[in-house]
Protein backbone atom coordinates (compact mmCIF):
# COMPACT_ATOMS: atom_id res chain seq x y z
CA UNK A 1 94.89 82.05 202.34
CA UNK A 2 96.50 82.05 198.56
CA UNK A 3 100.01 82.80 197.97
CA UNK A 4 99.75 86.66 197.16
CA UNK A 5 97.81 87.12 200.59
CA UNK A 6 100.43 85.32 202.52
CA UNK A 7 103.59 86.89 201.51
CA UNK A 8 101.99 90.13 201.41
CA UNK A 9 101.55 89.90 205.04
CA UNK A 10 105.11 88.99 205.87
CA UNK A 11 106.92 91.78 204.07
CA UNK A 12 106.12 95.45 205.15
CA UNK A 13 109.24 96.34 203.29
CA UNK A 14 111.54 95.06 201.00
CA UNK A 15 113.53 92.15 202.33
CA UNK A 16 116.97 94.54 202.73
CA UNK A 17 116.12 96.43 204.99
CA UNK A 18 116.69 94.34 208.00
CA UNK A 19 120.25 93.76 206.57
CA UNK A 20 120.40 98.15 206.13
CA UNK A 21 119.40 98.16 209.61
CA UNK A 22 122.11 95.86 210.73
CA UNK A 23 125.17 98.07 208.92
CA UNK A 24 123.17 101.17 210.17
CA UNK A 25 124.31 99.85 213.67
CA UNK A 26 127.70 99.05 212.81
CA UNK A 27 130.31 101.57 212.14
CA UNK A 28 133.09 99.94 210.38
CA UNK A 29 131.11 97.48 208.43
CA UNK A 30 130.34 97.80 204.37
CA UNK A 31 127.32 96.22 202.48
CA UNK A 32 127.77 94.52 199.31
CA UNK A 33 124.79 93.31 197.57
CA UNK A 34 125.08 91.27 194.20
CA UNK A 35 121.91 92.99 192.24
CA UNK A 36 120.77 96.08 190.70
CA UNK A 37 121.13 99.27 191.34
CA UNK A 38 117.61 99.67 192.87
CA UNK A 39 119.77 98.19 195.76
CA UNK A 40 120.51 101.63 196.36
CA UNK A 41 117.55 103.26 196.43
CA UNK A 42 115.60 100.36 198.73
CA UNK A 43 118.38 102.17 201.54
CA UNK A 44 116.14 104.96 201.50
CA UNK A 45 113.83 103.31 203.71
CA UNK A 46 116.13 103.96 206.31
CA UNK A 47 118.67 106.51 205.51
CA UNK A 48 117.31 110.26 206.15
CA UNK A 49 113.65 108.72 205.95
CA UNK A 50 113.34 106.32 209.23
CA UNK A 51 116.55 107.82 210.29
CA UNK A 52 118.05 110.91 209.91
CA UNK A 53 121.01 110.07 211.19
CA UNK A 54 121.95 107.45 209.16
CA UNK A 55 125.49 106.95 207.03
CA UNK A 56 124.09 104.35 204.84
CA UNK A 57 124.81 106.87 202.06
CA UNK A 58 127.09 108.68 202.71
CA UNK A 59 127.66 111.62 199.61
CA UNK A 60 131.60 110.29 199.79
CA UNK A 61 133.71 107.14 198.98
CA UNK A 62 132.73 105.97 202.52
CA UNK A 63 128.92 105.15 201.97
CA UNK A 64 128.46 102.24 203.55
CA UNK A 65 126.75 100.55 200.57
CA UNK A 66 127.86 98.79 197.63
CA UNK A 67 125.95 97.38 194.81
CA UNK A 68 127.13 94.58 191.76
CA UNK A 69 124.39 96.34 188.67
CA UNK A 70 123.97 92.31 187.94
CA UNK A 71 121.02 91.46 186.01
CA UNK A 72 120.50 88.19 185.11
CA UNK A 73 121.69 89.16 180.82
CA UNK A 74 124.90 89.92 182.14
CA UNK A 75 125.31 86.94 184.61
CA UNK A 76 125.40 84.81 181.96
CA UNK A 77 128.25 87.27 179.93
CA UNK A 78 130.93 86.30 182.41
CA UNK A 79 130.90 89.35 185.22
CA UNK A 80 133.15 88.93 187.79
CA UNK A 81 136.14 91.22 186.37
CA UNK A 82 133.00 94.28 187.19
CA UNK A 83 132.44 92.61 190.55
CA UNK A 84 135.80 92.79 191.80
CA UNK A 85 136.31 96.34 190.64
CA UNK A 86 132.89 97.43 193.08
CA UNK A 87 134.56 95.63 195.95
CA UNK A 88 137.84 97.34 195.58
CA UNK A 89 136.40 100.58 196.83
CA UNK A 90 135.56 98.31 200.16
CA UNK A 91 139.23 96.43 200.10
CA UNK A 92 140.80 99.85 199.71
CA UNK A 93 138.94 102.42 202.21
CA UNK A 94 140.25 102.29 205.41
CA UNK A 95 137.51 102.59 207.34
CA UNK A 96 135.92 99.17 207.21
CA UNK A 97 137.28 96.30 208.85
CA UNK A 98 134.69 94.19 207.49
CA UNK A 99 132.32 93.66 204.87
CA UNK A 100 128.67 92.02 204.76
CA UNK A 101 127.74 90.17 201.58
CA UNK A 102 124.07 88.96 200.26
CA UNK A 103 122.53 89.41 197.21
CA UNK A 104 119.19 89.71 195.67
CA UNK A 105 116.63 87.11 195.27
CA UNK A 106 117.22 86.68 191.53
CA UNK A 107 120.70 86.54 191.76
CA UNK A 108 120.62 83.75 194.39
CA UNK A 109 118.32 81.67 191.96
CA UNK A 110 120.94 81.44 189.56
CA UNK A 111 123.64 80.66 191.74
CA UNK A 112 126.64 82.88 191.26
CA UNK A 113 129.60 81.23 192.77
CA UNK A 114 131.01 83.92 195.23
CA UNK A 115 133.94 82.09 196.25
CA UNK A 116 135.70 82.40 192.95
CA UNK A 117 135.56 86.54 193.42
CA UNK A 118 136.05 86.75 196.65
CA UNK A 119 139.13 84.75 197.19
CA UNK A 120 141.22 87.51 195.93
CA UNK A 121 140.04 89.87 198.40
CA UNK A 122 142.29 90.55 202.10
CA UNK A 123 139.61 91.89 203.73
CA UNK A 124 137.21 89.43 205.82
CA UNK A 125 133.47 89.43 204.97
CA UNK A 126 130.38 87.48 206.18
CA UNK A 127 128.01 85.83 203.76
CA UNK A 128 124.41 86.17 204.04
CA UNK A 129 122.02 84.23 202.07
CA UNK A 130 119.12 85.55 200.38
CA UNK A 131 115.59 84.51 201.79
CA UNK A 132 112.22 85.31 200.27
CA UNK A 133 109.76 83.13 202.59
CA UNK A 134 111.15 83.93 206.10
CA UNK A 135 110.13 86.22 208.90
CA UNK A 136 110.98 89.42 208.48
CA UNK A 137 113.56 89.94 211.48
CA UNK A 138 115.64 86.68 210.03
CA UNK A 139 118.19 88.87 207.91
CA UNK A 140 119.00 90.51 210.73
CA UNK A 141 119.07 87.76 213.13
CA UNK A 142 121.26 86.20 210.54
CA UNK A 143 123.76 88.51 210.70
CA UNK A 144 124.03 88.58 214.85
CA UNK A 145 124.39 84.65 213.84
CA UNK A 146 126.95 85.13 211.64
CA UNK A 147 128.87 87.73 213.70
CA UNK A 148 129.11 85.99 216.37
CA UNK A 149 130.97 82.73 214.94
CA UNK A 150 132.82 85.20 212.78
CA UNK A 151 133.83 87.73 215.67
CA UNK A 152 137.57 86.81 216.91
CA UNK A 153 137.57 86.04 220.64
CA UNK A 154 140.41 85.83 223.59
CA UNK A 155 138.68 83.05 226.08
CA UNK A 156 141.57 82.65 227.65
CA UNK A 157 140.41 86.53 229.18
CA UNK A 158 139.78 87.27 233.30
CA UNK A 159 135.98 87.79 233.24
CA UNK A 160 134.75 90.74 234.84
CA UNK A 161 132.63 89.37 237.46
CA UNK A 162 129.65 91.96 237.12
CA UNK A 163 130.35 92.32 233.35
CA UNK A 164 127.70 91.09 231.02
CA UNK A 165 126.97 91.55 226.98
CA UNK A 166 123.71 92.33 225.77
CA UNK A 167 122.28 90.48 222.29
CA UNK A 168 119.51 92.26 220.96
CA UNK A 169 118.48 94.99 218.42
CA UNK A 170 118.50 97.56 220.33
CA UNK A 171 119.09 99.75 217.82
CA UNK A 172 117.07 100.36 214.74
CA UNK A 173 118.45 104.05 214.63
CA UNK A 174 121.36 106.46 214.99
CA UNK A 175 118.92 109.28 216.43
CA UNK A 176 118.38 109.21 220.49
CA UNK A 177 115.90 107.74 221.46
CA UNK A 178 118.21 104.92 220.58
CA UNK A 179 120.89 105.87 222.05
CA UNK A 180 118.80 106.92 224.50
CA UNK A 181 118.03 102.84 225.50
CA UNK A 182 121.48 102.36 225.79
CA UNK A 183 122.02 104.90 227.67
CA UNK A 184 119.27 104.49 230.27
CA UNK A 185 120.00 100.63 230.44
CA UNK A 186 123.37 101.34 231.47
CA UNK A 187 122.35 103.62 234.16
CA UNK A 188 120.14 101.63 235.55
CA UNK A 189 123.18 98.33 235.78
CA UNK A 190 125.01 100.88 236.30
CA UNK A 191 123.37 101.55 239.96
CA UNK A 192 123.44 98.05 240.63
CA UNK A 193 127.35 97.63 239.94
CA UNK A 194 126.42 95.74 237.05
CA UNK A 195 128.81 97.11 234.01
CA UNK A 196 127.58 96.53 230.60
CA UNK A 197 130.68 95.49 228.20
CA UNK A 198 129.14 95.43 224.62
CA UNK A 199 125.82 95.93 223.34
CA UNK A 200 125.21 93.89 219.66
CA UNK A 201 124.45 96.46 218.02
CA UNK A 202 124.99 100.32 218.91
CA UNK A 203 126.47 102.03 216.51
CA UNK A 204 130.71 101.20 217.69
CA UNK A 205 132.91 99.10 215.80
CA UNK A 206 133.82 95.57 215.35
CA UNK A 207 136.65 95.61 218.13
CA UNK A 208 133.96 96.65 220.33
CA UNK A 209 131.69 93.70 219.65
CA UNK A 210 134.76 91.60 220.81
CA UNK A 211 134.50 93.05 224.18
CA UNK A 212 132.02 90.25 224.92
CA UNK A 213 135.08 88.25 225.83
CA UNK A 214 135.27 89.91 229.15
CA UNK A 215 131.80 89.34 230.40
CA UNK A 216 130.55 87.07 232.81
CA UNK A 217 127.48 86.51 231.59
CA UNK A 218 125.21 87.07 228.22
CA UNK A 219 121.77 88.51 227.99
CA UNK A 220 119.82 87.46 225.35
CA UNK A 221 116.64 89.36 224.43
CA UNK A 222 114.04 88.59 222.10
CA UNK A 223 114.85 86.70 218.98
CA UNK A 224 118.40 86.47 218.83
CA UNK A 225 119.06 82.89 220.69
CA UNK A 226 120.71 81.26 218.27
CA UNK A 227 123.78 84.27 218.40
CA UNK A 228 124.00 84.51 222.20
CA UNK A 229 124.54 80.30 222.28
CA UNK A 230 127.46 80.44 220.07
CA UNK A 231 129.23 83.30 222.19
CA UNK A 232 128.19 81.49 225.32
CA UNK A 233 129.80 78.40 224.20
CA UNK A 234 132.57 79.74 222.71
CA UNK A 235 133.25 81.66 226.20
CA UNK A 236 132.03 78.86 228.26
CA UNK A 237 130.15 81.91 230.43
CA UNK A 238 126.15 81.66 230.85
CA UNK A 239 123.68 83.21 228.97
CA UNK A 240 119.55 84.22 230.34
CA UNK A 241 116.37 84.67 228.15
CA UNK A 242 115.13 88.43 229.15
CA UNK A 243 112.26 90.72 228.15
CA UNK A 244 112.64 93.50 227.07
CA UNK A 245 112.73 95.97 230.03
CA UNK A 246 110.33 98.18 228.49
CA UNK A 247 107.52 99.51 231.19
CA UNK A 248 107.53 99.24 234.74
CA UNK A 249 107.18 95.81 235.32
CA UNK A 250 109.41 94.52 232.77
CA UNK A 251 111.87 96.73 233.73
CA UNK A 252 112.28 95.67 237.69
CA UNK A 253 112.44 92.16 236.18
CA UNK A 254 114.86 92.98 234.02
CA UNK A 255 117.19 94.30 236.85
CA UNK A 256 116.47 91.38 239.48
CA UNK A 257 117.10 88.48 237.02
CA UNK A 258 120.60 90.22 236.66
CA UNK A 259 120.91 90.25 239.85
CA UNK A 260 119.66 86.66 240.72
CA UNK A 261 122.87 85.63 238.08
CA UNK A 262 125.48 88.13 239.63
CA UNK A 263 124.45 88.16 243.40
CA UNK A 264 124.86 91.99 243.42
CA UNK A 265 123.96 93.09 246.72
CA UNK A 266 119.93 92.46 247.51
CA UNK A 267 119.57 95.62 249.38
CA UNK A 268 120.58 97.73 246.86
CA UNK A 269 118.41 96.36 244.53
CA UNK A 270 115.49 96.86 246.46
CA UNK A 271 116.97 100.58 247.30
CA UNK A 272 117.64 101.24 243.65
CA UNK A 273 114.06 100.09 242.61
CA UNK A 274 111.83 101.84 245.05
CA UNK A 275 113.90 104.81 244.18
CA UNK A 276 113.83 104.97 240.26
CA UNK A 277 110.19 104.16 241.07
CA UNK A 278 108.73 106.90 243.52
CA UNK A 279 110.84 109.51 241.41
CA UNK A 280 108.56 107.92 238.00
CA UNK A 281 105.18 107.88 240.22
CA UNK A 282 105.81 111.59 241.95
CA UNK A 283 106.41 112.89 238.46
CA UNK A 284 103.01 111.34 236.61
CA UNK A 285 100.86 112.34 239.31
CA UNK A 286 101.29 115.58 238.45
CA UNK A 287 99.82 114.96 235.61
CA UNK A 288 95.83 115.70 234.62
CA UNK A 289 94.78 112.13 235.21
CA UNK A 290 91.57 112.44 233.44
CA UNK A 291 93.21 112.95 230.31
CA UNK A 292 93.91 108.70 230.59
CA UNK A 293 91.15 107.35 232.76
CA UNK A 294 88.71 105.22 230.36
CA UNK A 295 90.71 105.90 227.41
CA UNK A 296 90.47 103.34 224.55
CA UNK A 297 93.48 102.94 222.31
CA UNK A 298 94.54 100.15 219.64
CA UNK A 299 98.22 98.96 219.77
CA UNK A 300 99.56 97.84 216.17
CA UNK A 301 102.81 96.29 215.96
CA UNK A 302 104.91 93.61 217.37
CA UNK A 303 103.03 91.36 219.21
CA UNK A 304 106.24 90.72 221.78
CA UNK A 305 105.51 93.74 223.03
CA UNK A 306 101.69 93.72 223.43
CA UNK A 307 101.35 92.45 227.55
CA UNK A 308 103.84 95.21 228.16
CA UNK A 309 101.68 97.85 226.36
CA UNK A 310 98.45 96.69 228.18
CA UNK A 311 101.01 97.14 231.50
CA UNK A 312 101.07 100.78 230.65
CA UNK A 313 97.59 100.98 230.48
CA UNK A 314 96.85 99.28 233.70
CA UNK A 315 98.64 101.66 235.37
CA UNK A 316 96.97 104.87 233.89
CA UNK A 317 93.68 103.17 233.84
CA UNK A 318 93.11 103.12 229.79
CA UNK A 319 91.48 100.53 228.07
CA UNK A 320 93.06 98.09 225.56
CA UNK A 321 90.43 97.70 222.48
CA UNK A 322 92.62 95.39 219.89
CA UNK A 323 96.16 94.75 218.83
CA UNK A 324 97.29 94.53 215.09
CA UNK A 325 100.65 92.37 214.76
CA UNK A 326 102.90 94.13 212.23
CA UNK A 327 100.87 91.59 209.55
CA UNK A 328 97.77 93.99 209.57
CA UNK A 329 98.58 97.16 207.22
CA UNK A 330 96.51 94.92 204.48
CA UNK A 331 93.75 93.56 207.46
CA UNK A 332 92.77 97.00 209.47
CA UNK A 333 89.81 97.91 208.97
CA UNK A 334 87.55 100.70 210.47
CA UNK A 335 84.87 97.85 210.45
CA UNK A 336 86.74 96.71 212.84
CA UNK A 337 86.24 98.28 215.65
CA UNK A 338 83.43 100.76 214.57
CA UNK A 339 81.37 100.06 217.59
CA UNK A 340 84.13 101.62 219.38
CA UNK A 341 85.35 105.26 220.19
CA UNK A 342 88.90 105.24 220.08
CA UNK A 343 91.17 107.78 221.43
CA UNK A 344 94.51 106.64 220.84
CA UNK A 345 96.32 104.62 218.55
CA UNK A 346 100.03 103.62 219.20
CA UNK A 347 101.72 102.40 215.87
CA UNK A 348 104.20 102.34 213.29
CA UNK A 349 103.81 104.52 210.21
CA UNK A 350 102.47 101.68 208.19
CA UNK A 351 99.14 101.57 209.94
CA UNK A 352 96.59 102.83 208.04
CA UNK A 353 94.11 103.87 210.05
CA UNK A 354 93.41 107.46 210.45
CA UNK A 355 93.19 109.19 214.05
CA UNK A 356 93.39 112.41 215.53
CA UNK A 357 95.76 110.81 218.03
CA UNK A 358 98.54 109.00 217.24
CA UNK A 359 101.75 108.20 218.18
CA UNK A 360 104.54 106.22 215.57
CA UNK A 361 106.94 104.09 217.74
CA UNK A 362 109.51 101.89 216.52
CA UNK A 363 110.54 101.29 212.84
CA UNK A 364 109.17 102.65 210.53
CA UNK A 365 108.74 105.98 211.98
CA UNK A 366 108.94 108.62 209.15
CA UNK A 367 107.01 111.40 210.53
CA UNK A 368 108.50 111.40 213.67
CA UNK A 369 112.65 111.83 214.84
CA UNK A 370 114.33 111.82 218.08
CA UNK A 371 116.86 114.72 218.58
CA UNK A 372 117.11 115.15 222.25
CA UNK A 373 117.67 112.19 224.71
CA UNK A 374 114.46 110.23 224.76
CA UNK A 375 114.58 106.66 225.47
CA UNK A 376 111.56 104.46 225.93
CA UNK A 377 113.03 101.65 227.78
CA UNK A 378 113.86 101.77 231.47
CA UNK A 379 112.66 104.23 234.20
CA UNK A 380 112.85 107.18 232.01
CA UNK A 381 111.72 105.39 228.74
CA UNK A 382 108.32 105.49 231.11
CA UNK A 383 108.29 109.21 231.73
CA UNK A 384 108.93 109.74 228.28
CA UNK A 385 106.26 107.47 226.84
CA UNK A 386 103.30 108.83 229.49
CA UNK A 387 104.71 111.98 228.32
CA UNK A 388 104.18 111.40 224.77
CA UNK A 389 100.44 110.23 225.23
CA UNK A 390 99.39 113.11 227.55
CA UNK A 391 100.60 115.66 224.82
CA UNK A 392 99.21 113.57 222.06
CA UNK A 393 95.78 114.58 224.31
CA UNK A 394 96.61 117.79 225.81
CA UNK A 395 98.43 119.29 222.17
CA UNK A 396 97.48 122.92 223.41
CA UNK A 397 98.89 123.02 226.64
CA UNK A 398 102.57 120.06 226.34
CA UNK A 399 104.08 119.06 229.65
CA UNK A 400 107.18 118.37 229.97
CA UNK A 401 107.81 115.79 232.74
């Protein structure tokens, strides 16, 4: 594989965005980015395009993103004094508590000494360094790093005994199906006497975050590790590796490892399960079931979320042809799987295959927002989704489970 090949593959959008998607999901918290102005215009990506929700960009003083116009000719030409003045409309609007910093690639490269411009500032901000050969979640799970040694903490707090804090993005969005996660996850704890103290991220502010400090105990999902071990040993509480609880397996695992940590009641776990799962079985099979049986479909995205996408097929009886990890907008090819018919595809809207049927899930989804309650995690993230594929077959006649 040469150079161009392999960095093609890693970015599917310009290396920002994962930082955008962060201060999308944090309501009190500024961007400032040392670099051009196309800084700007890289935040449409997410604001009104992936999101339509979105205050990246706000048309006031209180957009949520700030930019330095340096170019390398005027690095060199002494530019702090023009620096300072861009981060005075942060210092001086209310609204933020805190600002993120980073800058772009070029700007790293010639090593602009921050420290000397931000020292005159009183409001605190978090640094994060520019990367050009890393994953493309690592911005993002830099800033849940940096957050959490950053965020200020009372661990001298009574725990809540069934309290815990959830560390994952959850939230790539300010429309609900979103805020529909949230909202289903804490139902479901809910039901179990488990109560969910802070989510990192969901759209609240900074004091929220700090509201870790009266949990018990720390989920960590996917990815972010490294944030949930600071907090944990910072609090001196527990933290547990869990999947996502996305699909019906998944999802009762989700709620028993909780369980296993808090020793909430083992009969009403059982109760709460068979319960949240008779109401999703009654419901699909009144469904047409021969608009899924034999069904072929390729999944294209993250691959940490493959097994649980061949779960929902096992239990509508379609067939899994080929999965794409979010590396194959350059690879997929109709060559690919020409000696197949398929019927579905479940994607982003990178994927360039063409299909009749075909439903955009997770970012980037710019064809398709979420303005009513529709989460796809949980019990009724499963109703939802089984929804979305029978209508995506059935376009004439939609159901509405």
């Amino acid at each position: 594989m040469d150079l161009i090949e392999k960095y093609s593959q890693i970015y599917g959008s310009p290396f920002l965005t994962w930082i955008f998607m962060g201060v999308n999901a944090l309501e009190d918290v500024a961007l400032f980015v040392d670099g051009p102005d196309c800084v700007f215009y890289k935040a449409d990506m997410i604001y009104k395009t992936h999101d339509l929700f979105s205050k990246l960009k706000d048309a006031s003083i209180d957009t949520k993103i700030y930019f330095s116009w340096i170019m390398p000719n005027k690095i060199v030409r002494w530019y702090d004094d023009e620096i300072k003045r861009k981060l005075t409309f942060i210092e001086k609007n209310n609204n933020f508590t805190l600002w993120i910093v980073t800058c772009m690639p070029v700007t790293g490269l010639i090593a602009n000494q921050y420290e000397n411009i931000y020292c005159d500032m009183q409001k605190d901000f978090i640094f994060i360094p520019s990367k050009t050969d890393k994953f493309r979640l690592d911005w993002y799970w830099d800033l849940l790093k940096e957050l959490a040694k950053y965020i200020k903490l009372d661990e001298t707090k009574i725990k809540n005994k069934f309290g815990i804090s959830i560390i994952w993005y959850l939230y790539d969005r300010n429309e609900w199906d979103c805020r529909g996660n949230i909202e289903e996850i804490k139902r479901l704890l809910n039901l179990i006497w488990v109560e969910i103290n802070s989510i990192w991220l969901d759209w609240w502010k900074m004091i929220d975050l700090s509201k870790v400090e009266l949990s018990s105990l720390i989920i960590s999902f996917p990815y972010w590790k490294q944030a949930t071990k600071i907090l944990s040993k910072r609090m001196s509480i527990e933290y547990i590796d869990l999947e996502i609880p996305f699909w019906i397996k998944n999802t009762i695992k989700f709620i028993k490892q909780i369980w296993l940590k808090l020793w909430v009641d083992n009969k009403l776990i059982d109760e709460v399960i068979k319960s949240e799962f008779n109401e999703v079985k009654q419901k699909i099979d009144c469904l047409d079931s021969s608009k899924f049986i034999w069904k072929k479909f390729l999944y294209a995205w993250d691959t940490f979320l493959e097994s649980w996408i061949i779960d929902i097929w096992n239990f509508l009886w379609m067939d899994h042809i080929k999965t794409y990890s979010y590396s194959w907008s350059k690879k997929a090819k109709e060559s690919d799987h020409s000696k197949e018919e398929i019927n579905l595809i479940i994607c982003n809207w990178e994927f360039e295959i063409k299909s009749d049927y075909k439903i955009e899930f997770w970012f980037p989804s710019y064809n398709k927002h979420y303005l009513v309650n529709t989460p796809y995690m949980g019990f009724k993230g499963i109703l939802n989704f089984v929804e979305w594929i029978y209508n995506e077959f059935n376009k004439d006649n939609l159901y509405y489970l």
